[in-house]
C-alpha atoms as a PDB file:
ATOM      1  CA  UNK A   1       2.898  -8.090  18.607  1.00  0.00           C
ATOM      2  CA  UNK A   2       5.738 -10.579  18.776  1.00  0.00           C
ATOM      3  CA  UNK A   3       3.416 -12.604  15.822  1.00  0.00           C
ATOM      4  CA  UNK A   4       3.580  -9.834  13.941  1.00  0.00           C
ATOM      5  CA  UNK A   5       7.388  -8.798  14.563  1.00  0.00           C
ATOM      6  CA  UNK A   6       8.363 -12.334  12.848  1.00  0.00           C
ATOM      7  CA  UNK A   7       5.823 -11.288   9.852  1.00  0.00           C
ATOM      8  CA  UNK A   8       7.606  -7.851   9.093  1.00  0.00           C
ATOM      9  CA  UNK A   9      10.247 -10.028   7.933  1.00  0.00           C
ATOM     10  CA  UNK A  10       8.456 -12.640   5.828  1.00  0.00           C
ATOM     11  CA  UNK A  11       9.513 -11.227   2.597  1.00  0.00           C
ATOM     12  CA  UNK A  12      12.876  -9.822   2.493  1.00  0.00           C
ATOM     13  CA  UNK A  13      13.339  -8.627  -0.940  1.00  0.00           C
ATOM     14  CA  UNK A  14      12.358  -4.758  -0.631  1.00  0.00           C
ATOM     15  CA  UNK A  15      13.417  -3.955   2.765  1.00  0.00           C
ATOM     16  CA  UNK A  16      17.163  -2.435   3.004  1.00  0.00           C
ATOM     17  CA  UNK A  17      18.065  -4.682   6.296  1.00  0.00           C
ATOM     18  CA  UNK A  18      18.183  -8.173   6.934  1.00  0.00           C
ATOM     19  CA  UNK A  19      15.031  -9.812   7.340  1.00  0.00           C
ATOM     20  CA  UNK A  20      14.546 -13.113   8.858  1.00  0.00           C
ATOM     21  CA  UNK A  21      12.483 -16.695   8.521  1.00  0.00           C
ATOM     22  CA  UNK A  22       8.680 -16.800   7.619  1.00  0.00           C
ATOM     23  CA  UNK A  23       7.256 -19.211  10.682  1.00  0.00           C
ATOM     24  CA  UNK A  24       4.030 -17.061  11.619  1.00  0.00           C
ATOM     25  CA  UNK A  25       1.021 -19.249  11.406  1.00  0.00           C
ATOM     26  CA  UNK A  26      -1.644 -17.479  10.035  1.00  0.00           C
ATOM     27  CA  UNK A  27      -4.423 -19.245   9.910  1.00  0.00           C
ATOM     28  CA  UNK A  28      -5.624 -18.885  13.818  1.00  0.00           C
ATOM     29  CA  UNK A  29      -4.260 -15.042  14.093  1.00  0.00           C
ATOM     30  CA  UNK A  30      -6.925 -14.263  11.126  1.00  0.00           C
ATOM     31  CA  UNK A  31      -9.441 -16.278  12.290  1.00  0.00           C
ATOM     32  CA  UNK A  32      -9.515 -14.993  16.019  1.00  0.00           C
ATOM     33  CA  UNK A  33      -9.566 -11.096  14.357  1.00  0.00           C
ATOM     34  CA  UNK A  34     -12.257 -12.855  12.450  1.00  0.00           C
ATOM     35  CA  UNK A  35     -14.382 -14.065  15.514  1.00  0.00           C
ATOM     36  CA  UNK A  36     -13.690 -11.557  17.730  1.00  0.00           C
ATOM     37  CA  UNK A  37     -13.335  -8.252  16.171  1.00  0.00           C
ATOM     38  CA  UNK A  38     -14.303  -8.212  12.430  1.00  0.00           C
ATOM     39  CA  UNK A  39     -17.406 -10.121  12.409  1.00  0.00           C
ATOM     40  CA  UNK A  40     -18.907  -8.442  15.167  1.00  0.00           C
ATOM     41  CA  UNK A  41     -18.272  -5.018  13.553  1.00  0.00           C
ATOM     42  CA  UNK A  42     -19.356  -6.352  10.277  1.00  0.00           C
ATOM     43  CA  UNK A  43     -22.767  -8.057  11.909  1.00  0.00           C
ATOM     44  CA  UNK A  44     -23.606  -4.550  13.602  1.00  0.00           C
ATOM     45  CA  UNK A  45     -23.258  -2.384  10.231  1.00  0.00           C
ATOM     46  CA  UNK A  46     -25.641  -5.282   8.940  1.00  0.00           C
ATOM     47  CA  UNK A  47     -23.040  -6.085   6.264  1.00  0.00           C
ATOM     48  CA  UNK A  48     -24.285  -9.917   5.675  1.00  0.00           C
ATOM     49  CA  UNK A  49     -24.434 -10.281   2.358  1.00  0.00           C
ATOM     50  CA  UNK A  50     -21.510 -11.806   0.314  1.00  0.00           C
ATOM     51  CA  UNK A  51     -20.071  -9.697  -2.632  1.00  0.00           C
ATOM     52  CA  UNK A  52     -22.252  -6.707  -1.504  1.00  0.00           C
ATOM     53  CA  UNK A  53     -18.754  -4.920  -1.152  1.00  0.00           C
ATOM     54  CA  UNK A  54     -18.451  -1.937   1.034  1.00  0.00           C
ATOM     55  CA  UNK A  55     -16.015   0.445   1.781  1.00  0.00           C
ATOM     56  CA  UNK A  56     -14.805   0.347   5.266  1.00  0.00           C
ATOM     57  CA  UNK A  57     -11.994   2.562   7.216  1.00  0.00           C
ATOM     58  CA  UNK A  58     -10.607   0.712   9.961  1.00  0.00           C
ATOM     59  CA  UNK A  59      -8.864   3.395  12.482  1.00  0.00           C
ATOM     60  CA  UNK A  60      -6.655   1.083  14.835  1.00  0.00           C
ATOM     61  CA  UNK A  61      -4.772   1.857  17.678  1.00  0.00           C
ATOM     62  CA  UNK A  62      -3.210   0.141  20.626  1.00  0.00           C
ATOM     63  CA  UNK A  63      -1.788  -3.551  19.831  1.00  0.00           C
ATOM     64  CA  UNK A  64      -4.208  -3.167  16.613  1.00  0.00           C
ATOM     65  CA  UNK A  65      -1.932  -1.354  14.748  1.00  0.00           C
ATOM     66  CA  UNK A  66      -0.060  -4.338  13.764  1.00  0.00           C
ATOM     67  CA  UNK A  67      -2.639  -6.808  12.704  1.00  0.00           C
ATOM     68  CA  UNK A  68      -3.922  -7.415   9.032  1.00  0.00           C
ATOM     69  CA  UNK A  69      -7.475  -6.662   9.807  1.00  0.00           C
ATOM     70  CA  UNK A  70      -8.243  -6.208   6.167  1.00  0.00           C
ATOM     71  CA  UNK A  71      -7.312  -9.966   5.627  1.00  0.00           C
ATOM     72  CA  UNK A  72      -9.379 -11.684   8.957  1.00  0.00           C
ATOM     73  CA  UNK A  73     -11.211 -14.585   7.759  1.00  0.00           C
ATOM     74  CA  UNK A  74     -11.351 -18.336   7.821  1.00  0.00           C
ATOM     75  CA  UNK A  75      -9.125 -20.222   5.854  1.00  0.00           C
ATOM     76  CA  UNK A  76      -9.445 -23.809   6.416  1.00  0.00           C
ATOM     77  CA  UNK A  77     -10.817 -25.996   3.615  1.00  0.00           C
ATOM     78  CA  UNK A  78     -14.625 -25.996   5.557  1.00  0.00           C
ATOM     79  CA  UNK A  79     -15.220 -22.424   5.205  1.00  0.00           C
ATOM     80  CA  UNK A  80     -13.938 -22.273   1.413  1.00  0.00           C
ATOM     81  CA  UNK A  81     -17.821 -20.587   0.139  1.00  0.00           C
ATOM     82  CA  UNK A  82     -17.522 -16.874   0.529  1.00  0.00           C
ATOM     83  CA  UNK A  83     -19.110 -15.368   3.895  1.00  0.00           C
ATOM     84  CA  UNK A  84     -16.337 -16.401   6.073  1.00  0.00           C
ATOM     85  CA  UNK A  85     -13.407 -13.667   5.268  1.00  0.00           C
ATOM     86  CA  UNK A  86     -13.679  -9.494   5.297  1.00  0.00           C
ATOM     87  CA  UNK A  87     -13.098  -9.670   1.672  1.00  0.00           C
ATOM     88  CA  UNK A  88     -16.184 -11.372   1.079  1.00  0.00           C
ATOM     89  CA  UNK A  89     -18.186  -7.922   2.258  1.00  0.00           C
ATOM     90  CA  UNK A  90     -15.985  -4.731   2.476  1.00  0.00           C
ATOM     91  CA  UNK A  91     -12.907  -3.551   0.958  1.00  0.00           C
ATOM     92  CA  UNK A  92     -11.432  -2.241   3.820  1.00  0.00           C
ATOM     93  CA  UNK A  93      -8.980   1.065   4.033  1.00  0.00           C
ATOM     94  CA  UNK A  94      -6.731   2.309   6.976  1.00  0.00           C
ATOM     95  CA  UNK A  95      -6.751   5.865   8.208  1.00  0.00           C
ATOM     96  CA  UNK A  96      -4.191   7.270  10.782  1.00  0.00           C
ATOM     97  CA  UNK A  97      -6.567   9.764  11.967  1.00  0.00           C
ATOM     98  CA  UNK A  98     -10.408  10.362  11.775  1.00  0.00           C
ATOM     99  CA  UNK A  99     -10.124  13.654  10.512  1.00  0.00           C
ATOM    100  CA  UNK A 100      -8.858  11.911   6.941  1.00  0.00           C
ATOM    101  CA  UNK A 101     -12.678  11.038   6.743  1.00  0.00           C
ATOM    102  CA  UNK A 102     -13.601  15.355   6.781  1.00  0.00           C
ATOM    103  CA  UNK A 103     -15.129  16.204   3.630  1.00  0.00           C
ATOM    104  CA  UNK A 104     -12.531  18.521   2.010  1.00  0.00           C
ATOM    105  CA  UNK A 105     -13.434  21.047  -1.303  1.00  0.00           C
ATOM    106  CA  UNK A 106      -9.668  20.267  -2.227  1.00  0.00           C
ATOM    107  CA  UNK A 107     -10.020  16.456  -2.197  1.00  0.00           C
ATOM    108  CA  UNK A 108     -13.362  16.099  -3.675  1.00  0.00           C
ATOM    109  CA  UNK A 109     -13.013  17.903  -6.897  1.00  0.00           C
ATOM    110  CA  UNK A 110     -10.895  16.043  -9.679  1.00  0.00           C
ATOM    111  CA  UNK A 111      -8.131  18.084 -11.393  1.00  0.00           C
ATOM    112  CA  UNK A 112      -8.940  18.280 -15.016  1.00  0.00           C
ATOM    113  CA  UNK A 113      -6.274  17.909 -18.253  1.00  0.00           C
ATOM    114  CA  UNK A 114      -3.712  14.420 -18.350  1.00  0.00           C
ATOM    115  CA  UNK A 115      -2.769  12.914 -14.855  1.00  0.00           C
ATOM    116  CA  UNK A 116       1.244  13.464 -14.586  1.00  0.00           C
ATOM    117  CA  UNK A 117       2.235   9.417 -12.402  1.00  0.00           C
ATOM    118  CA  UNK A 118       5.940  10.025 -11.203  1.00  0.00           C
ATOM    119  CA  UNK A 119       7.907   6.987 -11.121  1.00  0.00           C
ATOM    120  CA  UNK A 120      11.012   6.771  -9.012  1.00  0.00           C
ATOM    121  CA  UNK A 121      12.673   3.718  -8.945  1.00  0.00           C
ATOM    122  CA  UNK A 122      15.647   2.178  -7.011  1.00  0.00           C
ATOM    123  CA  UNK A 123      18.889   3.856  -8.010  1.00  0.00           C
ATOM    124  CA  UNK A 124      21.739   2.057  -8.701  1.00  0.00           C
ATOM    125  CA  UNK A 125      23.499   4.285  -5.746  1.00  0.00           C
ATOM    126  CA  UNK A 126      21.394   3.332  -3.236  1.00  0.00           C
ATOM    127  CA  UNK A 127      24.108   0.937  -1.394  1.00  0.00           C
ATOM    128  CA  UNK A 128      21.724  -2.028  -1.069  1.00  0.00           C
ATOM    129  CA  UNK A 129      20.892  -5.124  -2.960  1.00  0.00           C
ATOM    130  CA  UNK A 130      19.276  -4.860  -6.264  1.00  0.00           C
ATOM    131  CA  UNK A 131      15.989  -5.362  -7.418  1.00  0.00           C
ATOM    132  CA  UNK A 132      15.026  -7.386 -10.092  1.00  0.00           C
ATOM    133  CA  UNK A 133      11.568  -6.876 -10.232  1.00  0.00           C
ATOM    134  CA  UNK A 134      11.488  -3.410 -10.220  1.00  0.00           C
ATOM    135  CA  UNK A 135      12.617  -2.958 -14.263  1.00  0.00           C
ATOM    136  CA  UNK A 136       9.412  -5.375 -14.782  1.00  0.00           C
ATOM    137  CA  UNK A 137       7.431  -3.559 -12.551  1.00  0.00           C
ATOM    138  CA  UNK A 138       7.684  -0.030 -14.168  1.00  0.00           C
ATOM    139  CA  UNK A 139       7.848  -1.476 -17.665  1.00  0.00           C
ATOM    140  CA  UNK A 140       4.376  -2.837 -16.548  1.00  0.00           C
ATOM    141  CA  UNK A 141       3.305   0.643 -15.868  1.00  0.00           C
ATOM    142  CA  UNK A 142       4.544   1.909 -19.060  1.00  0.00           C
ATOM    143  CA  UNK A 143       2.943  -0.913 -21.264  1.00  0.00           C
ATOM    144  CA  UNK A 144      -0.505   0.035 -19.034  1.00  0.00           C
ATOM    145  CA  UNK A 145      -0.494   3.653 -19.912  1.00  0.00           C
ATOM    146  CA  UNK A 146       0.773   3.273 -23.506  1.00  0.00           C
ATOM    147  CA  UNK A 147      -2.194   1.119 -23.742  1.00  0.00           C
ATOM    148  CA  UNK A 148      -4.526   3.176 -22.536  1.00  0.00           C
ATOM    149  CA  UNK A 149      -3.852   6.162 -24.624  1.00  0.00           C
ATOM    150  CA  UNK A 150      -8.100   7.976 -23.419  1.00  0.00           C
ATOM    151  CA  UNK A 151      -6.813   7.288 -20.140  1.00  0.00           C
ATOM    152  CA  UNK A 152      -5.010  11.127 -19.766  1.00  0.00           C
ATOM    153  CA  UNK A 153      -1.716   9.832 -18.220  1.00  0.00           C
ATOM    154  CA  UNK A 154       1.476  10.861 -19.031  1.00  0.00           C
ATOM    155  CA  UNK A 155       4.123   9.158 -17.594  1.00  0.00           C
ATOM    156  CA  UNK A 156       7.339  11.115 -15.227  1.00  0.00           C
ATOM    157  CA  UNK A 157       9.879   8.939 -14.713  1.00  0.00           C
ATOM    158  CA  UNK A 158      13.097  10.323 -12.557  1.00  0.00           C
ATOM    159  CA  UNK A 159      16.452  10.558 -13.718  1.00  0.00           C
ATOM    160  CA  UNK A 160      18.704  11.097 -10.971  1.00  0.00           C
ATOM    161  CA  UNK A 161      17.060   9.287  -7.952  1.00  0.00           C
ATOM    162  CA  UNK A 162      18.190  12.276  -5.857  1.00  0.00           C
ATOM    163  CA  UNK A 163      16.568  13.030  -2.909  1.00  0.00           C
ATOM    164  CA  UNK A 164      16.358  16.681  -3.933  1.00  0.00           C
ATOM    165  CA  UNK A 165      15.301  15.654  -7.325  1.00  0.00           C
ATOM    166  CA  UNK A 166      12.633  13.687  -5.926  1.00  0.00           C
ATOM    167  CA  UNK A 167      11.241  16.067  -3.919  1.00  0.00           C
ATOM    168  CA  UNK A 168      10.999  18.722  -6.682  1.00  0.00           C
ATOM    169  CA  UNK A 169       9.214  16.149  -9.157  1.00  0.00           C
ATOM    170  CA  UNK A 170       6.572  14.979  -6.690  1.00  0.00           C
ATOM    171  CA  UNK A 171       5.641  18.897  -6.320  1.00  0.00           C
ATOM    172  CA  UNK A 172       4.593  18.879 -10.564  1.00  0.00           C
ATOM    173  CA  UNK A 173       2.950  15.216 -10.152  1.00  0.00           C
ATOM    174  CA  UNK A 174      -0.678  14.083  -9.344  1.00  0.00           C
ATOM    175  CA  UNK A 175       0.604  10.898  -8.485  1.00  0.00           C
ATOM    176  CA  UNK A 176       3.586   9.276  -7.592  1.00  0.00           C
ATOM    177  CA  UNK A 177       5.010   5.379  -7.368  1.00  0.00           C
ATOM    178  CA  UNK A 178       7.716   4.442  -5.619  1.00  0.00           C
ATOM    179  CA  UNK A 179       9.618   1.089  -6.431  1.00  0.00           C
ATOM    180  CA  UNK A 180      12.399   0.713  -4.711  1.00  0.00           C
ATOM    181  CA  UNK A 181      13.856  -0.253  -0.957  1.00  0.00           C
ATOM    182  CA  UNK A 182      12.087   0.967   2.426  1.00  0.00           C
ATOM    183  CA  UNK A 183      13.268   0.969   5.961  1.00  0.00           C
ATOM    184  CA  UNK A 184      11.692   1.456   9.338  1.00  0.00           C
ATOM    185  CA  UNK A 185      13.682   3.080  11.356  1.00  0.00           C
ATOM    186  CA  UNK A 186      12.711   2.177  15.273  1.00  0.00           C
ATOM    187  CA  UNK A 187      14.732   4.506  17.046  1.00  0.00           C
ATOM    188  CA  UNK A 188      13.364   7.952  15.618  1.00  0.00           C
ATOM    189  CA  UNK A 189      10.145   6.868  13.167  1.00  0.00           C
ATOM    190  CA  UNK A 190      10.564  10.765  11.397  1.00  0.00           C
ATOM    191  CA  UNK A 191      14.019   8.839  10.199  1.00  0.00           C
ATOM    192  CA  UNK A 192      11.909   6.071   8.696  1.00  0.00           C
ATOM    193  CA  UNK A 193      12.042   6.282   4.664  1.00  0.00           C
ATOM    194  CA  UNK A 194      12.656   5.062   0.809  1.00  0.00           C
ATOM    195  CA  UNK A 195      16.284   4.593  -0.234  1.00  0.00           C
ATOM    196  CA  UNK A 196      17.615   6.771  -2.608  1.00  0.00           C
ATOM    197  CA  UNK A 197      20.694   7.731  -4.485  1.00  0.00           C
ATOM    198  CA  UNK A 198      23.797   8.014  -2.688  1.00  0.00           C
ATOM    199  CA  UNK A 199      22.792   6.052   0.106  1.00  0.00           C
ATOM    200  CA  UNK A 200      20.167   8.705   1.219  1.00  0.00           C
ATOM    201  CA  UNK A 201      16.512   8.401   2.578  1.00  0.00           C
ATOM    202  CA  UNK A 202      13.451  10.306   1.187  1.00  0.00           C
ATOM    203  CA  UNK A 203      12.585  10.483   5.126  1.00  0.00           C
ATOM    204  CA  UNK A 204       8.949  10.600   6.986  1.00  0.00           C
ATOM    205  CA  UNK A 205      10.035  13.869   7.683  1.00  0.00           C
ATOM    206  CA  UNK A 206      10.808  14.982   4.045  1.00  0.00           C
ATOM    207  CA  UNK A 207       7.432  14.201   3.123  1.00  0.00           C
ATOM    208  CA  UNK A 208       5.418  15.542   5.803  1.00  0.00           C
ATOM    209  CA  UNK A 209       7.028  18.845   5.203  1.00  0.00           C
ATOM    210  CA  UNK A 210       6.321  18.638   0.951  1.00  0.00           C
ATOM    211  CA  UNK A 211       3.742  21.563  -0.176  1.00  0.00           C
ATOM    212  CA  UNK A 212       1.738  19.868  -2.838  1.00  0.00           C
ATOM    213  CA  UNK A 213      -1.816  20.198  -4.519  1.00  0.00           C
ATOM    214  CA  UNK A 214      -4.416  17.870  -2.342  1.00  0.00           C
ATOM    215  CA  UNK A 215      -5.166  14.633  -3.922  1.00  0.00           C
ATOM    216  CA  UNK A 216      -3.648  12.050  -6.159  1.00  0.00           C
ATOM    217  CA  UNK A 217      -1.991   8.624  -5.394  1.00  0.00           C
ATOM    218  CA  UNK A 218       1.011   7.436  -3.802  1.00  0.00           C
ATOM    219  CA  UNK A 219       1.592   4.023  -4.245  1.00  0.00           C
ATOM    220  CA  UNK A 220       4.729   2.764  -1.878  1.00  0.00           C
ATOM    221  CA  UNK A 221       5.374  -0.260  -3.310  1.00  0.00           C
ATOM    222  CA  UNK A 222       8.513  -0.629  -0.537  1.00  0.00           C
ATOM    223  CA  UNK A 223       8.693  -2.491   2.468  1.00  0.00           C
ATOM    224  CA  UNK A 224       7.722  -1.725   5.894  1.00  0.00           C
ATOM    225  CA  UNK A 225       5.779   1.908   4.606  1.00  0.00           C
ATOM    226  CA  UNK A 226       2.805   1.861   6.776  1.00  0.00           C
ATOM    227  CA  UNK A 227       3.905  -0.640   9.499  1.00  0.00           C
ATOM    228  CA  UNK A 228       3.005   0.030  13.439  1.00  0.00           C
ATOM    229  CA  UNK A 229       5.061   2.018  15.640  1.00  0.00           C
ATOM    230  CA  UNK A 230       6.062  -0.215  19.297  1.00  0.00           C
ATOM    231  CA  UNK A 231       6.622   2.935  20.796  1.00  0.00           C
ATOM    232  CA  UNK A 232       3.853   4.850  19.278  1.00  0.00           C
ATOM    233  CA  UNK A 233       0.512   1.996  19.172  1.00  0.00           C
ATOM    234  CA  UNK A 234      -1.865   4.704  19.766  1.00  0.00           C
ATOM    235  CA  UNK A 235      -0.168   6.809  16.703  1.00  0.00           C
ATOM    236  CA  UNK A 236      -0.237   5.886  13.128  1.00  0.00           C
ATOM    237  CA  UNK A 237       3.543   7.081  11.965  1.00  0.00           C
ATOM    238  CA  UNK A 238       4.611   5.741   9.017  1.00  0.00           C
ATOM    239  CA  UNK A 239       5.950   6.493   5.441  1.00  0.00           C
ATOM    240  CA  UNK A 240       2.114   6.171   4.713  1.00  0.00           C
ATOM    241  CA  UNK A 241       0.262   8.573   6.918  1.00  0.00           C
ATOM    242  CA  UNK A 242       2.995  10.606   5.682  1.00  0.00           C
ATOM    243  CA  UNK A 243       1.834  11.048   2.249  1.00  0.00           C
ATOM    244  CA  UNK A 244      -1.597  11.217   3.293  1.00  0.00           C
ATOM    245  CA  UNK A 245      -0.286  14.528   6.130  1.00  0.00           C
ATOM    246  CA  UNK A 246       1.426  15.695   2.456  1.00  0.00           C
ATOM    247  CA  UNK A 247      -1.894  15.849   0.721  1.00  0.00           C
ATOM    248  CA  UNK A 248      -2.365  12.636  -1.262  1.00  0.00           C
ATOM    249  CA  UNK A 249      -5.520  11.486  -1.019  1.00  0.00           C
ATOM    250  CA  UNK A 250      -4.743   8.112  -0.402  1.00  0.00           C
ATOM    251  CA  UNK A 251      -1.923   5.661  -0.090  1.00  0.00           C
ATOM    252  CA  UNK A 252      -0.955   1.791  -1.362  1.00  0.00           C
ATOM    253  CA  UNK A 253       1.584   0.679   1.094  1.00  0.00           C
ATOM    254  CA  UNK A 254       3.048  -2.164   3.155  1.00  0.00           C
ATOM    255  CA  UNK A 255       2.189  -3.520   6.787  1.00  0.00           C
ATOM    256  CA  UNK A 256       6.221  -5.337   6.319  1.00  0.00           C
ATOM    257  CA  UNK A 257       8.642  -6.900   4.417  1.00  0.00           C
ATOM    258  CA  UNK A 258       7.346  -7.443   0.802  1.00  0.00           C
ATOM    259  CA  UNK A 259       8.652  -9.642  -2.605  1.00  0.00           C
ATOM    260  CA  UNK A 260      10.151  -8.605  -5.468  1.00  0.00           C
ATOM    261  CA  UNK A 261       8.533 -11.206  -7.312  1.00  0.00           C
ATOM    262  CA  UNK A 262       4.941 -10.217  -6.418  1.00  0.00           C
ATOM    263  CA  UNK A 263       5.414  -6.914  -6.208  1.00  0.00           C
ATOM    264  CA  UNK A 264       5.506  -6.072 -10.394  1.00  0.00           C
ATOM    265  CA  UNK A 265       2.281  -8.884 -10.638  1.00  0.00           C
ATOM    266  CA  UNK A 266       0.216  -6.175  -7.743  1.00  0.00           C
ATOM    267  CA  UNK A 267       1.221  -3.071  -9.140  1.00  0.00           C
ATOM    268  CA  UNK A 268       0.315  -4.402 -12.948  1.00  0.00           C
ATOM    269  CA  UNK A 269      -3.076  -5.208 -11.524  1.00  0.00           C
ATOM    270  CA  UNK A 270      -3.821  -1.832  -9.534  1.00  0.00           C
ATOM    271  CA  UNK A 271      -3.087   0.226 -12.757  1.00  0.00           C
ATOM    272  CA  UNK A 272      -5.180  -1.984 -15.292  1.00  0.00           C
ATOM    273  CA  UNK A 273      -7.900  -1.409 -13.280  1.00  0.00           C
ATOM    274  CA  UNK A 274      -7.294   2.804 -12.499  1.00  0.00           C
ATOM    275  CA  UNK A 275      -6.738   2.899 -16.002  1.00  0.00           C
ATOM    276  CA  UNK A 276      -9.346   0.401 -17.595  1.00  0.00           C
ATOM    277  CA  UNK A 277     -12.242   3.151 -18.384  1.00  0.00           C
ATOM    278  CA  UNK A 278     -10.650   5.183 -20.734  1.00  0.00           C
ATOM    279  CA  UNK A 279     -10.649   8.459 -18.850  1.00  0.00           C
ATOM    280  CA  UNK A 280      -8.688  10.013 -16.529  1.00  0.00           C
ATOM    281  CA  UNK A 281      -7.905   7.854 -13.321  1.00  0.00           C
ATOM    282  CA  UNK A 282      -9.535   8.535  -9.987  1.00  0.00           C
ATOM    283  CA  UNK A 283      -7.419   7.917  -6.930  1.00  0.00           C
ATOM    284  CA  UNK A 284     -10.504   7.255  -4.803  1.00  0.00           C
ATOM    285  CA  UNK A 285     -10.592   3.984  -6.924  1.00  0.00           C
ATOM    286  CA  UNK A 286      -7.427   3.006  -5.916  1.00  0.00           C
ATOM    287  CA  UNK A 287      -8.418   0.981  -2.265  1.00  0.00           C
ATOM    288  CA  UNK A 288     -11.001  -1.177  -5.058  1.00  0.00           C
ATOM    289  CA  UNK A 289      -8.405  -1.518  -7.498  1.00  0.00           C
ATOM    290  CA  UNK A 290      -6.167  -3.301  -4.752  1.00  0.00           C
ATOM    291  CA  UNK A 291      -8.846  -4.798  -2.994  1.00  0.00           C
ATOM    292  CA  UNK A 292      -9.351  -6.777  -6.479  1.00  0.00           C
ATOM    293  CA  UNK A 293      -5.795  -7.025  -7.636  1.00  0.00           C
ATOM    294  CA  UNK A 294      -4.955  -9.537  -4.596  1.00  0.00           C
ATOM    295  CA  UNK A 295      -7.864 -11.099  -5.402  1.00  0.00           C
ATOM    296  CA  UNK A 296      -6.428 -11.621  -8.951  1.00  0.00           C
ATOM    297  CA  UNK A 297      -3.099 -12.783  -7.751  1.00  0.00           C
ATOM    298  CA  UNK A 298      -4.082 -15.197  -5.564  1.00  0.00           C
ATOM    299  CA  UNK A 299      -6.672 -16.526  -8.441  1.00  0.00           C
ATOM    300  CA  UNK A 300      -4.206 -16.970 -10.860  1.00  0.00           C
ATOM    301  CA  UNK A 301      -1.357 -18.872  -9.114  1.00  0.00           C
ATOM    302  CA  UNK A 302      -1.026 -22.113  -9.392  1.00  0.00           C
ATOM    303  CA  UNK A 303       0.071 -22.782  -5.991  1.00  0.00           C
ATOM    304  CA  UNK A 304      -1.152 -20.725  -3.051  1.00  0.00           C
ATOM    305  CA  UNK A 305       0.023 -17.579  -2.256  1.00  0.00           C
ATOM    306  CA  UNK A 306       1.321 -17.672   1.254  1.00  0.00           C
ATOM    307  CA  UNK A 307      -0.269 -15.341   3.476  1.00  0.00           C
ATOM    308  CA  UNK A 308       2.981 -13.697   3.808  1.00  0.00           C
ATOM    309  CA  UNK A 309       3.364 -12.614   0.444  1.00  0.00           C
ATOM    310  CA  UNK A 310      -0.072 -11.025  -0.281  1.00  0.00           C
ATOM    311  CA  UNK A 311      -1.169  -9.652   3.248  1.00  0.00           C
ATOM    312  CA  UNK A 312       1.312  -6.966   3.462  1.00  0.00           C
ATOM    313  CA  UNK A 313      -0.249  -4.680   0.628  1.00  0.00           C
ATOM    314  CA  UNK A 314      -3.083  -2.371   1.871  1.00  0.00           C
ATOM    315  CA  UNK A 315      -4.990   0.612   0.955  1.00  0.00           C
ATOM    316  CA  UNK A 316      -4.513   3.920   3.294  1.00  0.00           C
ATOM    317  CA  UNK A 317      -6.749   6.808   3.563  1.00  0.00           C
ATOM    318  CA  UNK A 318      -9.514   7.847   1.221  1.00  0.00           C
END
């Protein structure tokens, strides 16, 4: 836990608090959850072969509510062949509860006529730093969707940034994405939220209590949105599960502190790939689209991504 307290602050850029140095080493962290929990688990559901990916739902409590399970692996330069990281054979979700797996009539069928993606991005009220990559990363989405004209998608984007504006636009949209600052907040985790105009939260316990349709996608692309509770390891409460207890189907979000820089290069990814097929997106492709979006990122870089940067994004719920 105190491993994992250093990596909520690797990548200060989207959290609205201080955030501190980046001196976690990885490498034996992922390759003990490799060893000792992963493989095992992996072995036993006779997942063996390479690029054979699965979906998996990992359900952690206790001190495994902080670890980056969906990243164990070996590292090293001997193991560089796939067959020695998670990747290699699952793409791997989180769910807060088990009852997210219960089939549900509401989840299962697709709405029909365009998908309405609400954007909210980080008002200029907010009180915190500013955000760079946030203009590039909805311009991203834009270019995506204006590209993809057979893909049914028609873009909300909010004005205002109010909380009460926020709330009343994510009631009209299938999806929404959220690009902008996130904080944790230890003390009372229902105060925990994404940082709005006039130096307000959209707060854990906004969300919970929105009445929307079932379904859709809310990607959090904020720090610190489905990070572990100290207090609370046998509970999952974060920004994340609460989306999920609002009725989206399932959730991008972060395990801590993520960068600005990556953050427009992730989200660019995710949608080309929803959107790719010419018809109208399905969020239950949204934990693949991720899955290979990293995957992407980490490809194309000409240095290597520290673990840092691209281990915070995962896929919650279905």
């Amino acid at each position: 836990v105190e491993l994992l307290a250093q990596a909520r602050h690797g990548a200060e850029e989207r959290e609205g608090t201080s955030a501190a140095g980046r001196g976690v080493k990885w490498e034996p962290l992922l390759s003990t959850l490799w060893n000792g929990v992963v493989k095992p688990v992996l072995d036993a559901l006779d997942f063996l072969t390479p690029g054979q990916l699965r979906r998996i739902f990992w359900c952690p409590t206790g001190p495994f509510v902080f670890l980056p399970i969906h990243a164990a692996g070996l590292y090293d330069n001997n193991h560089s062949q796939p067959g020695h990281k998670v990747s290699d054979f699952v793409i791997s979700s989180y769910i807060p509860t088990l009852s997210i797996l219960a089939p549900s009539s509401n989840l299962d069928v697709l709405p029909s006529g365009d998908l309405r993606l609400l954007t909210v991005r980080q008002p200029p009220s907010d009180g915190l730093s500013h955000l760079s990559g946030v203009a590039i990363e909805l311009g991203h989405i834009r270019e995506i969707i204006r590209n993809s004209p057979a893909a049914q998608t028609i873009l909300l984007e909010s004005e205002k940034g109010t909380v009460e504006e926020v709330l009343s636009l994510m009631k009209n949209a299938d999806w929404v994405h959220f690009a902008c600052h996130g904080i944790q907040d230890d003390k009372d985790r229902t105060n925990s939220g994404l940082c709005l105009a006039d130096r307000r939260r959209l707060k854990l316990c906004d969300i919970i209590a929105l009445s929307r349709p079932h379904g859709g996608l809310a990607f959090l692309s904020a720090c610190e949105t489905a990070t572990g509770d100290t207090g609370l390891s046998d509970e999952a409460i974060h920004i994340a599960a609460g989306m999920l207890f609002a009725g989206y189907g399932g959730v991008v979000g972060t395990m801590w502190s993520i960068s600005d820089k990556l953050a427009p290069d992730v989200a660019r990814e995710v949608y080309a790939q929803l959107l790719q097929n010419g018809t109208r997106p399905d969020y239950r492709e949204a934990a693949r689209a991720l899955h290979e979006a990293i995957g992407r990122v980490r490809e194309r870089s000409e240095v290597e991504v520290p673990f840092h940067i691209w281990l915070p994004f995962i896929h919650v719920g279905l």
